[in-house]
C-alpha atoms as a PDB file:
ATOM      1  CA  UNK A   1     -25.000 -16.550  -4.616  1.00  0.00           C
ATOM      2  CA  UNK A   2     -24.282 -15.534  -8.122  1.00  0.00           C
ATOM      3  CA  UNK A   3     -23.479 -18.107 -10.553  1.00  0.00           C
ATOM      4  CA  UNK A   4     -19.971 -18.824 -12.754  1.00  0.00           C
ATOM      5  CA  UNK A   5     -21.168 -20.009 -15.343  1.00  0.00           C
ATOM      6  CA  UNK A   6     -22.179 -17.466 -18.739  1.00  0.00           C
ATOM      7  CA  UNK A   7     -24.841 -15.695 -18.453  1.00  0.00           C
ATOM      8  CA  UNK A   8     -26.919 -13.822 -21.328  1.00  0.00           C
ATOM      9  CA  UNK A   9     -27.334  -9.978 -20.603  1.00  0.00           C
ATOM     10  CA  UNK A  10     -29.794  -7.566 -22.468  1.00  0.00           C
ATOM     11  CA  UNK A  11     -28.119  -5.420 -25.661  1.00  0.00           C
ATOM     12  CA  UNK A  12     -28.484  -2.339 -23.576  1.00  0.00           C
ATOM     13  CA  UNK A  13     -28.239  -3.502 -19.964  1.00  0.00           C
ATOM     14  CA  UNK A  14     -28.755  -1.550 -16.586  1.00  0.00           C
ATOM     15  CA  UNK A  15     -25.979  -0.140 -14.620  1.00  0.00           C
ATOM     16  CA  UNK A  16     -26.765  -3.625 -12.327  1.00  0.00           C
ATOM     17  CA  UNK A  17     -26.763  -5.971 -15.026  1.00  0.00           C
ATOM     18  CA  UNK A  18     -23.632  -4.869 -16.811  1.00  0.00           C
ATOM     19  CA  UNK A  19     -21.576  -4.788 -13.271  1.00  0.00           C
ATOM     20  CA  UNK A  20     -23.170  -8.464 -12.550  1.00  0.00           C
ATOM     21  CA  UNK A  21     -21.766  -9.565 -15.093  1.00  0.00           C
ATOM     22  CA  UNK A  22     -19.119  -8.246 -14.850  1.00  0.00           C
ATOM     23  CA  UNK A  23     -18.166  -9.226 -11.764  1.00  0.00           C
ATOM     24  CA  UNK A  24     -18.835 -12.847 -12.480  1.00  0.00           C
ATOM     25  CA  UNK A  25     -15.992 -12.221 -15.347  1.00  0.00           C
ATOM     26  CA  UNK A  26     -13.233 -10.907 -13.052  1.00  0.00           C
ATOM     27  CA  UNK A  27     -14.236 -13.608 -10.258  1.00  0.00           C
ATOM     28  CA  UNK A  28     -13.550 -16.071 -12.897  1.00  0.00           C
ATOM     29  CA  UNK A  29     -10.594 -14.282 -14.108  1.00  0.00           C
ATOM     30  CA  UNK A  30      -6.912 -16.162 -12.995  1.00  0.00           C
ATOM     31  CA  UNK A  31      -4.968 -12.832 -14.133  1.00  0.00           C
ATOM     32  CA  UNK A  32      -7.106 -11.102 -11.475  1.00  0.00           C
ATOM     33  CA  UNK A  33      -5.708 -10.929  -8.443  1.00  0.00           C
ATOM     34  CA  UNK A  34      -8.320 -11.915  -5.083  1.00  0.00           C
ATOM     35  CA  UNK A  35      -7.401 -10.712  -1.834  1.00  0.00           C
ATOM     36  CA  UNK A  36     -10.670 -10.385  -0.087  1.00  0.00           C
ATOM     37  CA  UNK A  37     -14.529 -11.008  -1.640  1.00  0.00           C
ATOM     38  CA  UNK A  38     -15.927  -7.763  -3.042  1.00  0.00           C
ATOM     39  CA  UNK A  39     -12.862  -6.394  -4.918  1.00  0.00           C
ATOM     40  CA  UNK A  40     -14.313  -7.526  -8.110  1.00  0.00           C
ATOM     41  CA  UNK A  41     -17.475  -5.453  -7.877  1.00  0.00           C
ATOM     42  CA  UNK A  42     -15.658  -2.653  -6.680  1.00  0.00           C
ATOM     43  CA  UNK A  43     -13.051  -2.666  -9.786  1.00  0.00           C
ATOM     44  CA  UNK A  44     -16.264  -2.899 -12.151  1.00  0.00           C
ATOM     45  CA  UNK A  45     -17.703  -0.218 -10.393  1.00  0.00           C
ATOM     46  CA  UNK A  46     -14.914   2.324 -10.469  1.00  0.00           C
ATOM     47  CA  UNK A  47     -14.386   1.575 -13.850  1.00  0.00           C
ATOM     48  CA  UNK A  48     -18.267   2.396 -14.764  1.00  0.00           C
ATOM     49  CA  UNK A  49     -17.725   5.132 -12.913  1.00  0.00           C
ATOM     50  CA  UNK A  50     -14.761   6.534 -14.604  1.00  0.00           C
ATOM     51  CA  UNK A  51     -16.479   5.824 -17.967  1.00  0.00           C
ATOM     52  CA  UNK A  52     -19.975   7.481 -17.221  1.00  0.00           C
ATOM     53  CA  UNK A  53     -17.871  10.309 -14.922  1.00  0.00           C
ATOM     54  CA  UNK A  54     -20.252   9.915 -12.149  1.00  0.00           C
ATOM     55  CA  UNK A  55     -21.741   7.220 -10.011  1.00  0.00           C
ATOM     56  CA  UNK A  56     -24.165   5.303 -11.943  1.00  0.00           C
ATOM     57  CA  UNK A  57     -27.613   4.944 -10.599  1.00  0.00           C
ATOM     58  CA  UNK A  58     -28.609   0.857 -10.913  1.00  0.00           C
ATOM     59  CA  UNK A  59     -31.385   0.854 -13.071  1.00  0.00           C
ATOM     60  CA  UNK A  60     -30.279   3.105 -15.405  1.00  0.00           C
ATOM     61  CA  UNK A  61     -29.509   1.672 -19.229  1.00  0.00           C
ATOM     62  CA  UNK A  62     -25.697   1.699 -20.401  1.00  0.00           C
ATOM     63  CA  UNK A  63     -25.365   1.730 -23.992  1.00  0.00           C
ATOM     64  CA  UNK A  64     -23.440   2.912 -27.225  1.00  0.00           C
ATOM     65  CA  UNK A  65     -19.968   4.519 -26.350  1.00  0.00           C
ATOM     66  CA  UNK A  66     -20.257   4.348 -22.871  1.00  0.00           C
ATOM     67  CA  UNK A  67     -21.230   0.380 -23.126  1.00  0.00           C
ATOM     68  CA  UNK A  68     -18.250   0.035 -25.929  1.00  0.00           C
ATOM     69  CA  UNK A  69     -16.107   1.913 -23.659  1.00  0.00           C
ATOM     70  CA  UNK A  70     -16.741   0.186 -20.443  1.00  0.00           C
ATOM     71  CA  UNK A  71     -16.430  -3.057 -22.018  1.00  0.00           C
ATOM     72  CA  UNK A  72     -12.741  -2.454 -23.547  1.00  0.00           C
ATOM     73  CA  UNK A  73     -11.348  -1.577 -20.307  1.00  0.00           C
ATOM     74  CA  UNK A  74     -12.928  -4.576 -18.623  1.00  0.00           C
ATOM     75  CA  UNK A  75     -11.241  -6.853 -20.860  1.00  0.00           C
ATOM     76  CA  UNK A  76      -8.235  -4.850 -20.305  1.00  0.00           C
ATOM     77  CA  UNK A  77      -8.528  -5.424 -16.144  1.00  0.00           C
ATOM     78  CA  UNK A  78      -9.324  -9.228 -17.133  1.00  0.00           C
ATOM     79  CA  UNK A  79      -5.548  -9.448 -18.611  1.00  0.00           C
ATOM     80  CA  UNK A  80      -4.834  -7.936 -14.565  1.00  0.00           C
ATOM     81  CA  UNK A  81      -4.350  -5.125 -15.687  1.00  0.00           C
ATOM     82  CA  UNK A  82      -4.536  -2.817 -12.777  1.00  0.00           C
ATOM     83  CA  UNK A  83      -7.661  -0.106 -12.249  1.00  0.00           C
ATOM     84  CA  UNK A  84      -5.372   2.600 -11.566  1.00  0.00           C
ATOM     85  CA  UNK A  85      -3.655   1.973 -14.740  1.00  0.00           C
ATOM     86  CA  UNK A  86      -6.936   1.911 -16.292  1.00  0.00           C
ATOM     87  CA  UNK A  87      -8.968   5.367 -14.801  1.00  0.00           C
ATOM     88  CA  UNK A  88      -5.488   7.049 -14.796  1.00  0.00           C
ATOM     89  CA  UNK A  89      -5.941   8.253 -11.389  1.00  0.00           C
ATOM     90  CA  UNK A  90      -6.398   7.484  -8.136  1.00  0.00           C
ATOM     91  CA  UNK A  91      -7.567   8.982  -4.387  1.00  0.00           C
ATOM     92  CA  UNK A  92      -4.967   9.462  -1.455  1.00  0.00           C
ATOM     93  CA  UNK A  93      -6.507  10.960   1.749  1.00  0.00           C
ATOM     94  CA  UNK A  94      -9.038  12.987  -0.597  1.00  0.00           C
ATOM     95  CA  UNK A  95      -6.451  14.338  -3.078  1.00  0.00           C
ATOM     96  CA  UNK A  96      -7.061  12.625  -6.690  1.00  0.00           C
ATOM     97  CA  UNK A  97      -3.586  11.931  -8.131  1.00  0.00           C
ATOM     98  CA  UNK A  98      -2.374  11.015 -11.423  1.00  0.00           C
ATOM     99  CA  UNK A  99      -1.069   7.448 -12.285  1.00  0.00           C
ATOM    100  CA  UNK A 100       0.679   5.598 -15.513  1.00  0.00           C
ATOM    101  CA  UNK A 101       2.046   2.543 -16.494  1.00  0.00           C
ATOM    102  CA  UNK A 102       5.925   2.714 -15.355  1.00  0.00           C
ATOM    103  CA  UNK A 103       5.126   4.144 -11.945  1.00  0.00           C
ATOM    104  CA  UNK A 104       3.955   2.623  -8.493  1.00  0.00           C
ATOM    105  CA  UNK A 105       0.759   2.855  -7.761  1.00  0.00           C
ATOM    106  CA  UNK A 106      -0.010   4.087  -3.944  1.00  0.00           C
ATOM    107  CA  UNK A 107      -1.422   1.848  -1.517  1.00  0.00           C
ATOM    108  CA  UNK A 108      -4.321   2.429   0.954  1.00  0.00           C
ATOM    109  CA  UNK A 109      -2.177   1.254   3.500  1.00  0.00           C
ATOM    110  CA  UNK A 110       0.602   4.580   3.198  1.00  0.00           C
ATOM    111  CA  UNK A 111      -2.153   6.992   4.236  1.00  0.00           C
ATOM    112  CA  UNK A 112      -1.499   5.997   7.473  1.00  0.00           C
ATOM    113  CA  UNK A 113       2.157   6.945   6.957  1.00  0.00           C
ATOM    114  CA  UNK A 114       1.066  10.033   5.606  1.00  0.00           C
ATOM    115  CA  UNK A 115      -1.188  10.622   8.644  1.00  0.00           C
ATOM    116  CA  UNK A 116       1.724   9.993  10.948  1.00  0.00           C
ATOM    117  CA  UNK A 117       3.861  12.116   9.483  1.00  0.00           C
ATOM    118  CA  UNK A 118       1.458  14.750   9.434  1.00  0.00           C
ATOM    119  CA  UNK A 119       0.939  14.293  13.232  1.00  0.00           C
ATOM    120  CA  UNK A 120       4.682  14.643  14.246  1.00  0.00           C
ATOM    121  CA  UNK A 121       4.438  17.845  11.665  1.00  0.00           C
ATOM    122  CA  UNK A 122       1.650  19.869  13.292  1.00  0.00           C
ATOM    123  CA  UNK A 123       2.453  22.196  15.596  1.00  0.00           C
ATOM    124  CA  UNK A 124       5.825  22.719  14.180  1.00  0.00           C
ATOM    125  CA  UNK A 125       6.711  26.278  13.031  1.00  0.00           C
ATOM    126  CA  UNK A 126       8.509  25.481   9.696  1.00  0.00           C
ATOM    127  CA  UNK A 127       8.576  21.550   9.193  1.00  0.00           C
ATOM    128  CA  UNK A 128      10.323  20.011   6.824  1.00  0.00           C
ATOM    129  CA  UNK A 129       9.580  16.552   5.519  1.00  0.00           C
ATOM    130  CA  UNK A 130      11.387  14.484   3.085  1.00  0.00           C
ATOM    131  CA  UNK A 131      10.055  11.463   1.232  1.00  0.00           C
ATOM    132  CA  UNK A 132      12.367   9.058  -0.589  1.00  0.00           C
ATOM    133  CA  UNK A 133      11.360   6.358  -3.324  1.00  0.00           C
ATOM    134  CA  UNK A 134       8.552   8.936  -3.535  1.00  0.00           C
ATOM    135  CA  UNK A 135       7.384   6.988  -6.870  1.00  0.00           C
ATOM    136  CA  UNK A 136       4.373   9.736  -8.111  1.00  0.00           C
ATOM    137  CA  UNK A 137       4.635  11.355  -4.379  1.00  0.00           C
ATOM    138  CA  UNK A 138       1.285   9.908  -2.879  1.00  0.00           C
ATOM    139  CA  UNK A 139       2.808  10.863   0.621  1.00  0.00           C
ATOM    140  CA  UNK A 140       4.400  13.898  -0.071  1.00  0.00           C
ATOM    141  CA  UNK A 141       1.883  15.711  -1.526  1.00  0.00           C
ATOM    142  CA  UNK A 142      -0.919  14.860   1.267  1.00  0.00           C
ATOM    143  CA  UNK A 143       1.551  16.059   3.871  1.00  0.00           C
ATOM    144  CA  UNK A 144       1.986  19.211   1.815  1.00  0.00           C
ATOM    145  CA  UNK A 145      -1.531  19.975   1.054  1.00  0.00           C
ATOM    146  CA  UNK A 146      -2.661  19.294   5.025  1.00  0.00           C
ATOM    147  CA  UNK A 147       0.171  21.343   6.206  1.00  0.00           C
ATOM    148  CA  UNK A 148       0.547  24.253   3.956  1.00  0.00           C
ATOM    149  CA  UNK A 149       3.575  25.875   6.523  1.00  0.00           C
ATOM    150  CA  UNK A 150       5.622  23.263   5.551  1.00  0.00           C
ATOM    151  CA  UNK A 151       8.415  22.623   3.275  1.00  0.00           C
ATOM    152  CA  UNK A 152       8.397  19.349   1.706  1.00  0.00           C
ATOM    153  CA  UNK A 153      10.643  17.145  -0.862  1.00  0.00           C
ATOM    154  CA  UNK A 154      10.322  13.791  -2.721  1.00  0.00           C
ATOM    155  CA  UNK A 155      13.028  11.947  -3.904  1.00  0.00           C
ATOM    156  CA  UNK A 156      12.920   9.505  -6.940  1.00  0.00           C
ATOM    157  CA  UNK A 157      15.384   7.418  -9.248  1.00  0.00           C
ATOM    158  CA  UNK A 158      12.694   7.404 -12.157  1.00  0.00           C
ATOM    159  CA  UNK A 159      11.890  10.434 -14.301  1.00  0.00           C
ATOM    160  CA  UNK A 160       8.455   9.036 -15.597  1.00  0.00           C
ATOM    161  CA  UNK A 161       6.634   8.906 -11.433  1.00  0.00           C
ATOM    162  CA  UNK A 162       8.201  12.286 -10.824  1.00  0.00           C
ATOM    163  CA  UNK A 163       6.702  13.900 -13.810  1.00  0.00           C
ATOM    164  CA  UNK A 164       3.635  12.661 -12.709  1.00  0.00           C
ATOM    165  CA  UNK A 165       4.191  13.804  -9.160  1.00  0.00           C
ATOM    166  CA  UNK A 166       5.541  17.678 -10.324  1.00  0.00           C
ATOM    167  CA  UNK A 167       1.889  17.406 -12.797  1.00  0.00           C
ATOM    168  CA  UNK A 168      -0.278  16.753  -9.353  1.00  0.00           C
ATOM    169  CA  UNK A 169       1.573  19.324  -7.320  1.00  0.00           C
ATOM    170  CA  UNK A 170       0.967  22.003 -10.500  1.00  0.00           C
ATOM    171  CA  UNK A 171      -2.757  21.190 -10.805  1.00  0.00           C
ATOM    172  CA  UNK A 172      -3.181  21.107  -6.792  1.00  0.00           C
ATOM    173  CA  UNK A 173      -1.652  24.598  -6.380  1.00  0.00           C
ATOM    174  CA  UNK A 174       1.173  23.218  -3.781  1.00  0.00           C
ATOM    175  CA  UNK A 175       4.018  25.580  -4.048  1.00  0.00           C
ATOM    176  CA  UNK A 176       5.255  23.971  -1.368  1.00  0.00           C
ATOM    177  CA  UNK A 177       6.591  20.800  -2.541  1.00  0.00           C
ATOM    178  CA  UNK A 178       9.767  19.494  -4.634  1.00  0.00           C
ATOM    179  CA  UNK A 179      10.258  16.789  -6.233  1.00  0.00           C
ATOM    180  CA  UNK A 180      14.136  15.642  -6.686  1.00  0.00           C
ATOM    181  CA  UNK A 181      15.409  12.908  -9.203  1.00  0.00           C
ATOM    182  CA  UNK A 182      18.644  11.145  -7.309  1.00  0.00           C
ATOM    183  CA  UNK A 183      19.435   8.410  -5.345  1.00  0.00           C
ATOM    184  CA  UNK A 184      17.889   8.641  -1.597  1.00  0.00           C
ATOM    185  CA  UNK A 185      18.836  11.573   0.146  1.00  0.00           C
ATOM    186  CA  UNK A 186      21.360  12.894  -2.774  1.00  0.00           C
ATOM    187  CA  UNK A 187      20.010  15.326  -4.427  1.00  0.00           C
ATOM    188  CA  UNK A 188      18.546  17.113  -1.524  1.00  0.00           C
ATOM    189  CA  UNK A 189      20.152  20.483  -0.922  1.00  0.00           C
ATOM    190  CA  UNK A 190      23.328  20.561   1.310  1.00  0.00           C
ATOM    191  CA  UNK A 191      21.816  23.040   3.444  1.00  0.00           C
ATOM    192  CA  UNK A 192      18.671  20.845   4.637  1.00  0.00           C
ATOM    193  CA  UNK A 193      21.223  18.618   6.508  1.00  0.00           C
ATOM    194  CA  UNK A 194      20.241  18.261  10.122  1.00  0.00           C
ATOM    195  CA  UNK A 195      17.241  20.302   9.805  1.00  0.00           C
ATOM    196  CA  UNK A 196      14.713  17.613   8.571  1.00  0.00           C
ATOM    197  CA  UNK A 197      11.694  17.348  10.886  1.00  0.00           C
ATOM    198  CA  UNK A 198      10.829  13.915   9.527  1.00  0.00           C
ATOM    199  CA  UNK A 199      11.816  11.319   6.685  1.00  0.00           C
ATOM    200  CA  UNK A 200       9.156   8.765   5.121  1.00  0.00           C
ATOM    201  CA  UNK A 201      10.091   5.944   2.724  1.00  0.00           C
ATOM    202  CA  UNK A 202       8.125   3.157   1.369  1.00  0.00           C
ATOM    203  CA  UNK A 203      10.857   1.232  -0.080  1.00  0.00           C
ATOM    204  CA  UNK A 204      11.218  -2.270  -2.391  1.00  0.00           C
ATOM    205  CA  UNK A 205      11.595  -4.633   0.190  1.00  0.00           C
ATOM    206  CA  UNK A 206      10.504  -7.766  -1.740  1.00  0.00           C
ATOM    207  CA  UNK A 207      13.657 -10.160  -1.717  1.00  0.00           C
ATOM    208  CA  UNK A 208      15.189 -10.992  -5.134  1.00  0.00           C
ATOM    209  CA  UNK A 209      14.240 -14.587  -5.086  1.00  0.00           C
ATOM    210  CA  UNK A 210      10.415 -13.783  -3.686  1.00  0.00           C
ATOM    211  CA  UNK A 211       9.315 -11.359  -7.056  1.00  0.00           C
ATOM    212  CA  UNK A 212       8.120 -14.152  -9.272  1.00  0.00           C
ATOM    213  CA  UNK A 213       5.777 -15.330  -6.667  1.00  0.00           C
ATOM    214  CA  UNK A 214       3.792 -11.851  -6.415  1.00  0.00           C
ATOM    215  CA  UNK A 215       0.514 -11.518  -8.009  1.00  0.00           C
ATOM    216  CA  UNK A 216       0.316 -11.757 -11.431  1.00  0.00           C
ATOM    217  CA  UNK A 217      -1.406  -8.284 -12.113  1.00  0.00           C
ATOM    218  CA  UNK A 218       1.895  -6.948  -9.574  1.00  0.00           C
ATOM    219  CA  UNK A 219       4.317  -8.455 -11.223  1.00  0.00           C
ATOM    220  CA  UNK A 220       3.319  -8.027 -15.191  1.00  0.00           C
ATOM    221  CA  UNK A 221       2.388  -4.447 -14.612  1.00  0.00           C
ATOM    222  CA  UNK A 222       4.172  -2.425 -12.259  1.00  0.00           C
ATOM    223  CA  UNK A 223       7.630  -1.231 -12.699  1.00  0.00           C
ATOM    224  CA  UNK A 224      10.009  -4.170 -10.875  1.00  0.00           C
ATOM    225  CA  UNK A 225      12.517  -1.783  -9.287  1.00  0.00           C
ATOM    226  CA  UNK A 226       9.770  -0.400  -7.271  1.00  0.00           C
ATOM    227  CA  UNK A 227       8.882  -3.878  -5.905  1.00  0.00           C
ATOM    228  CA  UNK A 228      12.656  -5.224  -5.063  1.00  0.00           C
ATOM    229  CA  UNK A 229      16.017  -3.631  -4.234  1.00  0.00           C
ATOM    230  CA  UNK A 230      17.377  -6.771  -6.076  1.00  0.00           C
ATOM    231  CA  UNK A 231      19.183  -7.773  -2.760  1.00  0.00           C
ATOM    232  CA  UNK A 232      18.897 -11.085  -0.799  1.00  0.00           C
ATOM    233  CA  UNK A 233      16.803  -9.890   2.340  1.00  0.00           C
ATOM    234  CA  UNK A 234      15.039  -6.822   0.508  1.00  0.00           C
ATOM    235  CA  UNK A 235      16.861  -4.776   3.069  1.00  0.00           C
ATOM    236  CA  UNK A 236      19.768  -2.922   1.332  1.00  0.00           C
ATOM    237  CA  UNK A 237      17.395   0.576   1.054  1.00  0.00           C
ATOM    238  CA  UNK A 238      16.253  -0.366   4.677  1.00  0.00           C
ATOM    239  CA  UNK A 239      19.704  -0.113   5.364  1.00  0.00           C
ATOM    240  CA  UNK A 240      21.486   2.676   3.618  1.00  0.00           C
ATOM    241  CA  UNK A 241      18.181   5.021   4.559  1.00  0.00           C
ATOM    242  CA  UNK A 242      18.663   3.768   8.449  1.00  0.00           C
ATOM    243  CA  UNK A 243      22.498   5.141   8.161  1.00  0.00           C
ATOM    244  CA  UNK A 244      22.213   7.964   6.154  1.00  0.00           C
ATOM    245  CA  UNK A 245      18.964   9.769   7.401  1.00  0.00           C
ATOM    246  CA  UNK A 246      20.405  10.408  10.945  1.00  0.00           C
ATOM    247  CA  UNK A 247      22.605  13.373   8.740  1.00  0.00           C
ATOM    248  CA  UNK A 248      19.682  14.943   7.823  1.00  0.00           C
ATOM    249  CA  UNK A 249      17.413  14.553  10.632  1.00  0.00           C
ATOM    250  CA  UNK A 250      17.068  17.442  13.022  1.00  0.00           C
ATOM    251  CA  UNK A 251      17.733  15.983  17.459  1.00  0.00           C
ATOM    252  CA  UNK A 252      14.293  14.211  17.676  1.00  0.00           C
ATOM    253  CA  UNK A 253      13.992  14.544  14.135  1.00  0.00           C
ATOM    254  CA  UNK A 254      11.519  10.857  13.253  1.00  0.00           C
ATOM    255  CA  UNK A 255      12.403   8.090  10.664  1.00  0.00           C
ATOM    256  CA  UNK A 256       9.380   6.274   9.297  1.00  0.00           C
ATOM    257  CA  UNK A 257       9.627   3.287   7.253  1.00  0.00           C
ATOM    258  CA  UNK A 258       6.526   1.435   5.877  1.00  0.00           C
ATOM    259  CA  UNK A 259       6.918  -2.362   5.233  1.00  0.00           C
ATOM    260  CA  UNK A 260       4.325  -5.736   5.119  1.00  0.00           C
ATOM    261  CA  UNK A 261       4.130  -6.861   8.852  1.00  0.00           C
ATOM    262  CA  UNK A 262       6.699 -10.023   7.923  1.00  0.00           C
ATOM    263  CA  UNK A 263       9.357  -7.399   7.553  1.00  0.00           C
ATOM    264  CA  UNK A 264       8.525  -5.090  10.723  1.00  0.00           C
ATOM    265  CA  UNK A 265      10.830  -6.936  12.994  1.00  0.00           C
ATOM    266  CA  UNK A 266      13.607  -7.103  10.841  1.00  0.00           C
ATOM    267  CA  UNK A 267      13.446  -3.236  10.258  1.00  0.00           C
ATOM    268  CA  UNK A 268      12.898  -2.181  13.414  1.00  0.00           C
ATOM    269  CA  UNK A 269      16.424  -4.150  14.276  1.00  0.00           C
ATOM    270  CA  UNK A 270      17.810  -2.324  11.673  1.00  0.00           C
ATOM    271  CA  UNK A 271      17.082   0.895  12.836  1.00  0.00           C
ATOM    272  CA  UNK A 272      17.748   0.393  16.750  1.00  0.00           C
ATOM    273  CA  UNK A 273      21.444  -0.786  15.254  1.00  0.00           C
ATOM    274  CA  UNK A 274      21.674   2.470  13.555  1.00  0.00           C
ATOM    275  CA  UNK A 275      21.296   4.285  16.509  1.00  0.00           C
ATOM    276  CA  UNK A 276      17.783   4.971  16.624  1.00  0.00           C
ATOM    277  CA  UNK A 277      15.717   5.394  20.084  1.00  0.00           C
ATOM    278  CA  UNK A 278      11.918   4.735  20.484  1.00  0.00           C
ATOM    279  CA  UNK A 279      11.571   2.294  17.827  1.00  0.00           C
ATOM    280  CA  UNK A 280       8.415   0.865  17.387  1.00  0.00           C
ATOM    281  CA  UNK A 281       6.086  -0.968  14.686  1.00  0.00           C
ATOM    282  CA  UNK A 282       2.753   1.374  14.427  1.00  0.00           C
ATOM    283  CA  UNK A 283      -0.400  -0.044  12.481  1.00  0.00           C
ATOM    284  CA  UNK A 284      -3.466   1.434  10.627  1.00  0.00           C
ATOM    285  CA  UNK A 285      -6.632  -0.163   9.581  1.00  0.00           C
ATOM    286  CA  UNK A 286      -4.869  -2.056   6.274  1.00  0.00           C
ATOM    287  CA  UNK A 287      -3.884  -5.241   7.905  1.00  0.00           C
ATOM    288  CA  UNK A 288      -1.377  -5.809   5.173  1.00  0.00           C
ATOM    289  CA  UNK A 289       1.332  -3.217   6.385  1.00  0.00           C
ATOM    290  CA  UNK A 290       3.394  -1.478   9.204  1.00  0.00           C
ATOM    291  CA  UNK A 291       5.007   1.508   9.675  1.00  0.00           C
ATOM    292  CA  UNK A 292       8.352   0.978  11.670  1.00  0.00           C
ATOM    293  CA  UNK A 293       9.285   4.584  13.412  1.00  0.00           C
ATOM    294  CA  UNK A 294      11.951   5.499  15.174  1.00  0.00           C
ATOM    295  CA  UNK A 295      13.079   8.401  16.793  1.00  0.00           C
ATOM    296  CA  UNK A 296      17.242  10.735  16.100  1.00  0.00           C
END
């Protein structure tokens, strides 16, 4: 087992040696946030990574700028400081997208959104699909570079994630996406209404008095309104989506609402109220989240 305590590295270490220690630094690290054991390498690695731009072989030296280079940013990610933040990118179901301080950065766990959406898209001859609280539009971009028939939209409050979002869909040739700054289903145009194959949010469902107890590197870095809807239960967006999406969605038309498992129940509630039929919470491999669905 590796030690905590300091330990003395050569001036120009190996690819090994400098992500040793540097794992030992983040383990140590209270800003860092420590879900499961191995994150800490893998941070240290992407970050290497990023700096060389390529995977580093393990006995190879790292020195001058890359070794100055690597260094800032590691201090940087000891503050908590996010990777994303720090690379400026990240990979969603093998598309690299682009990510900034002031947006939300995509989880693992809404690939598996993005997979079931795609799965009640195939087939279909001109699906549409509309994602709201798209945030830099992780999901709406996979579903519109797997399905190139179909006509997509993400919706966002924020200018800053949507800029980001119009940038990837520019530099990934998809023509076939929009991205819409409004409120929820606003600014979509009138003449979508009842003809939307499917609808996809991953919305702030963190309740108001439950922020200040999320991970420090969460709650320091990323933009708050895309962690909380500011409302008791976290379930005012839950809500108003659940009500309002049934005017868009096409007869058998799907809702799909991603949430952490504590929530799942609640939603699903929600959404049976509202009128919806085969409501169910679906799972992927990230252990952390569910996708309630349910069915116009």
């Amino acid at each position: 087992m590796l030690s905590a305590g300091p330990v003395m590295i050569p001036a120009v270490p190996t690819a090994r040696e400098l992500l040793r220690q540097a794992e030992r630094e983040l383990k140590a690290s209270d800003a860092v946030d420590h879900p499961h054991g191995g994150k800490e390498l893998a941070d240290a690695e992407e970050i290497l990574a990023f700096v060389l731009r390529r995977q580093p072989r393990s006995e190879e030296e790292v020195g001058g700028p890359a070794l100055a280079r690597f260094r800032r940013l590691l201090r940087r990610r000891l503050t908590g400081e996010p990777v994303a933040y720090l690379t400026g990118r990240i990979e969603f179901l093998g598309l690299e997208l682009e990510v900034s301080r002031g947006a939300f950065i995509p989880r693992q766990s809404s690939e598996f959104m993005a997979e079931q959406t795609i799965k009640r898209l195939r087939g279909r001859r001109r699906p549409v699909h509309v994602d709201v609280a798209t945030g830099v539009g992780p999901v709406a971009l996979a579903v519109a570079a797997k399905l190139r028939s179909s006509r997509v939209y993400g919706v966002d409050v924020s200018a800053r994630p949507l800029g980001l979002a119009r940038r990837d869909a520019r530099r990934l040739r998809l023509s076939n996406v929009r991205f819409l700054r409004g409120d929820l289903f606003a600014p979509l145009p009138a003449a979508l209404a009842g003809r939307v194959d499917v609808v996809t949010i991953h919305p702030p469902y963190v309740p108001r008095r439950e922020v200040r107890s999320l991970p420090e590197e969460i709650l320091r870095f990323e933009p708050e309104e895309a962690l909380t809807d500011y409302s008791p239960r976290g379930d005012r967006i839950v809500r108003r989506v659940a009500q309002d999406a049934p005017a868009w969605l096409r007869p058998g038309g799907w809702l799909l609402i991603e949430v952490s498992p504590d929530r799942a129940r609640g939603v699903a509630t929600v959404l049976r109220r509202a009128g919806f039929r085969q409501v169910r919470s679906t799972k992927g491999w990230v252990a952390v989240s569910r996708v309630v669905v349910g069915r116009t």
